[in-house]
Protein backbone atom coordinates (compact mmCIF):
# COMPACT_ATOMS: atom_id res chain seq x y z
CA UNK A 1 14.13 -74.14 26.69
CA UNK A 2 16.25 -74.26 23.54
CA UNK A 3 13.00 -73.87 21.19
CA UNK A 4 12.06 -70.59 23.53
CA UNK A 5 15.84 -69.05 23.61
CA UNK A 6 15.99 -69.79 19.37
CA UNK A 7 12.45 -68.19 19.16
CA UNK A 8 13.56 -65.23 21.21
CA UNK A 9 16.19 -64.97 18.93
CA UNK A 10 14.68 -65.10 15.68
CA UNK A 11 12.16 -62.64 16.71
CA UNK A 12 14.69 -60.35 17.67
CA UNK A 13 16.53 -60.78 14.71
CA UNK A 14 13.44 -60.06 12.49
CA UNK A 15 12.68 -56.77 14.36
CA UNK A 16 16.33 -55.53 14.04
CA UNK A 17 16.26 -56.59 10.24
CA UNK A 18 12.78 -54.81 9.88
CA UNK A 19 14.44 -51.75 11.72
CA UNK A 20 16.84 -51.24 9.31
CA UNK A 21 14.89 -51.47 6.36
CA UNK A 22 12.60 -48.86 7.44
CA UNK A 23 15.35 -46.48 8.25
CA UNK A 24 15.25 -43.33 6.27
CA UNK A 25 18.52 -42.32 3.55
CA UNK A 26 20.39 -39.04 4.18
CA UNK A 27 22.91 -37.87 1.73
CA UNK A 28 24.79 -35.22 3.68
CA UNK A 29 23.28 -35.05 6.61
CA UNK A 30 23.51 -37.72 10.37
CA UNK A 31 19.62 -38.21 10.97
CA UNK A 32 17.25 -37.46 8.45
CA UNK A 33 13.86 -36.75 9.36
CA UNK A 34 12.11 -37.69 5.75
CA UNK A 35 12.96 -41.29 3.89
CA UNK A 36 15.06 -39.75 1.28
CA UNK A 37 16.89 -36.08 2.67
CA UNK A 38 19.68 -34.46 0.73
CA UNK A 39 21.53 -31.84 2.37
CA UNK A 40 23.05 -29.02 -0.28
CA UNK A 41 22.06 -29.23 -4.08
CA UNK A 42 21.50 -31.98 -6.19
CA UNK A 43 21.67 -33.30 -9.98
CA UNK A 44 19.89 -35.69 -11.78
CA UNK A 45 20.25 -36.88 -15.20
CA UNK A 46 23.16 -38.32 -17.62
CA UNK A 47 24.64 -34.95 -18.77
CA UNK A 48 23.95 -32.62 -15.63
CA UNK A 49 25.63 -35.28 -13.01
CA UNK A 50 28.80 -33.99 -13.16
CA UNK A 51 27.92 -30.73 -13.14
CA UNK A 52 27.21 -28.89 -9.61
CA UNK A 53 23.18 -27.16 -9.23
CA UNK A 54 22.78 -23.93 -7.56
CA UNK A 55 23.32 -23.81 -3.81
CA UNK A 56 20.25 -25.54 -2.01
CA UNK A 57 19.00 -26.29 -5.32
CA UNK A 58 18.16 -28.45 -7.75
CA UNK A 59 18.83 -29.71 -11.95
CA UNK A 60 17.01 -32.17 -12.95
CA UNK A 61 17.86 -32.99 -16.87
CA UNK A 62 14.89 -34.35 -18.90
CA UNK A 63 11.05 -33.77 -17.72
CA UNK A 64 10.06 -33.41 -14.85
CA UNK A 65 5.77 -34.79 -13.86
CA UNK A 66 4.06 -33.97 -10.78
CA UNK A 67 0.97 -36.07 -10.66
CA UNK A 68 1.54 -37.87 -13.49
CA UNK A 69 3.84 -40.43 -15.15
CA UNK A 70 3.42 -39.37 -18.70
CA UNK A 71 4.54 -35.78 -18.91
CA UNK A 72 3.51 -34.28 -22.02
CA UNK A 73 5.81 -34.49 -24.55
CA UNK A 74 6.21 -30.97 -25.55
CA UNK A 75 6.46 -29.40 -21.63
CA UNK A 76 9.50 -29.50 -19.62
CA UNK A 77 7.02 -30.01 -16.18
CA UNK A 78 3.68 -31.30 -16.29
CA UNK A 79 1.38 -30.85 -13.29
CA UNK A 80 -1.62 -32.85 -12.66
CA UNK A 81 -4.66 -32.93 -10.17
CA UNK A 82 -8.00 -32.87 -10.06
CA UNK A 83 -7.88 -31.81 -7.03
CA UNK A 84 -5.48 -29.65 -6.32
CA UNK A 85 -4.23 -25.89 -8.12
CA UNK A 86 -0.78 -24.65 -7.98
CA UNK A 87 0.41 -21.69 -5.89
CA UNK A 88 3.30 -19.17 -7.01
CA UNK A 89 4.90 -16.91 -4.66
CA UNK A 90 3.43 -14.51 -3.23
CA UNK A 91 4.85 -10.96 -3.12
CA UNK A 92 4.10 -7.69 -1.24
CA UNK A 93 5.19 -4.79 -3.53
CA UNK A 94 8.00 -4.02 -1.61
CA UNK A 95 9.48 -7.29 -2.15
CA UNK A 96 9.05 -6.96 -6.04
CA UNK A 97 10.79 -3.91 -6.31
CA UNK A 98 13.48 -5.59 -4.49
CA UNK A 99 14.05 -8.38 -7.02
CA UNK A 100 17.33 -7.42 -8.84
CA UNK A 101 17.86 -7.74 -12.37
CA UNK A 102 14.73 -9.79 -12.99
CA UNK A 103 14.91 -11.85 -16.08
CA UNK A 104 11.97 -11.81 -18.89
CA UNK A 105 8.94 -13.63 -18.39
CA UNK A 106 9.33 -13.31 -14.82
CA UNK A 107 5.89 -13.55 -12.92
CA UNK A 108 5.63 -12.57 -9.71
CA UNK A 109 1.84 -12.10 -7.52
CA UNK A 110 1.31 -9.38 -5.78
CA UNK A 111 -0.40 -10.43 -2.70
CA UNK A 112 -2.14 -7.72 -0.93
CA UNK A 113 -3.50 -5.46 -4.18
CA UNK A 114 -4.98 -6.25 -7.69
CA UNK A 115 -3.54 -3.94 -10.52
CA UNK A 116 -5.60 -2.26 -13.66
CA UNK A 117 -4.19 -2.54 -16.77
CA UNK A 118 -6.20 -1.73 -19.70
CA UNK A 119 -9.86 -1.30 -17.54
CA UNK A 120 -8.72 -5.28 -16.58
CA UNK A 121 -8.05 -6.38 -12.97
CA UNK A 122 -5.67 -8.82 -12.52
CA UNK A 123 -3.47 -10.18 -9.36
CA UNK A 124 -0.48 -10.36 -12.15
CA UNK A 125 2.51 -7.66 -12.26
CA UNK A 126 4.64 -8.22 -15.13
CA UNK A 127 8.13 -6.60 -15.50
């Protein structure tokens, strides 16, 4: 009877102890639905940690790779598939016209039209 009560337990000890380790980490936020969830904006990197990232968003000092854990050394982000592309937003023209103050070497898709520039059709409309 001992040997069945000290089995019970153990076992129940091990499932509580695996139950916490599989538990996922929110910073900000009571019950986080992904293993790592920060609520708000984040920084990463020696320099940027004490400094605050735009609301919701995020700084990340250094390079950043997607895909990959040799980033080339002369890009700030490397992506990398070979199976996968990479989508950009997607504006209506509306919504372009409404972008305030856009900076240079913005690139925004329009999504319903192509544009001609120079006899050349292209989804691009740059500002």
């Amino acid at each position: 009877m001992k040997n069945l009560i000290f089995t019970l337990f153990l076992l129940s000890s091990l499932s509580f102890e695996t139950s916490l380790l599989a538990q996922n980490v929110g910073i900000g936020e009571k019950d986080p639905a992904s293993k790592l969830s920060v609520k708000g904006n984040m920084s990463i990197g020696p320099n940027y940690s004490k400094e605050e990232a735009p609301i919701g968003g995020i700084v990340v000092e250094g390079q950043v790779g997607i895909g990959t854990l040799n980033p080339d050394p002369s890009a700030v982000m490397d992506i990398s598939s070979s199976s996968k592309g990479l989508l950009l937003p997607r504006l209506t023209h509306a919504q372009l016209m409404n972008i305030h103050n856009p900076t240079n070497g913005l690139i925004p898709i329009i999504s319903f039209t192509s544009i001609t520039m120079d006899g050349l059709t292209s989804p691009f409309y740059l500002r």
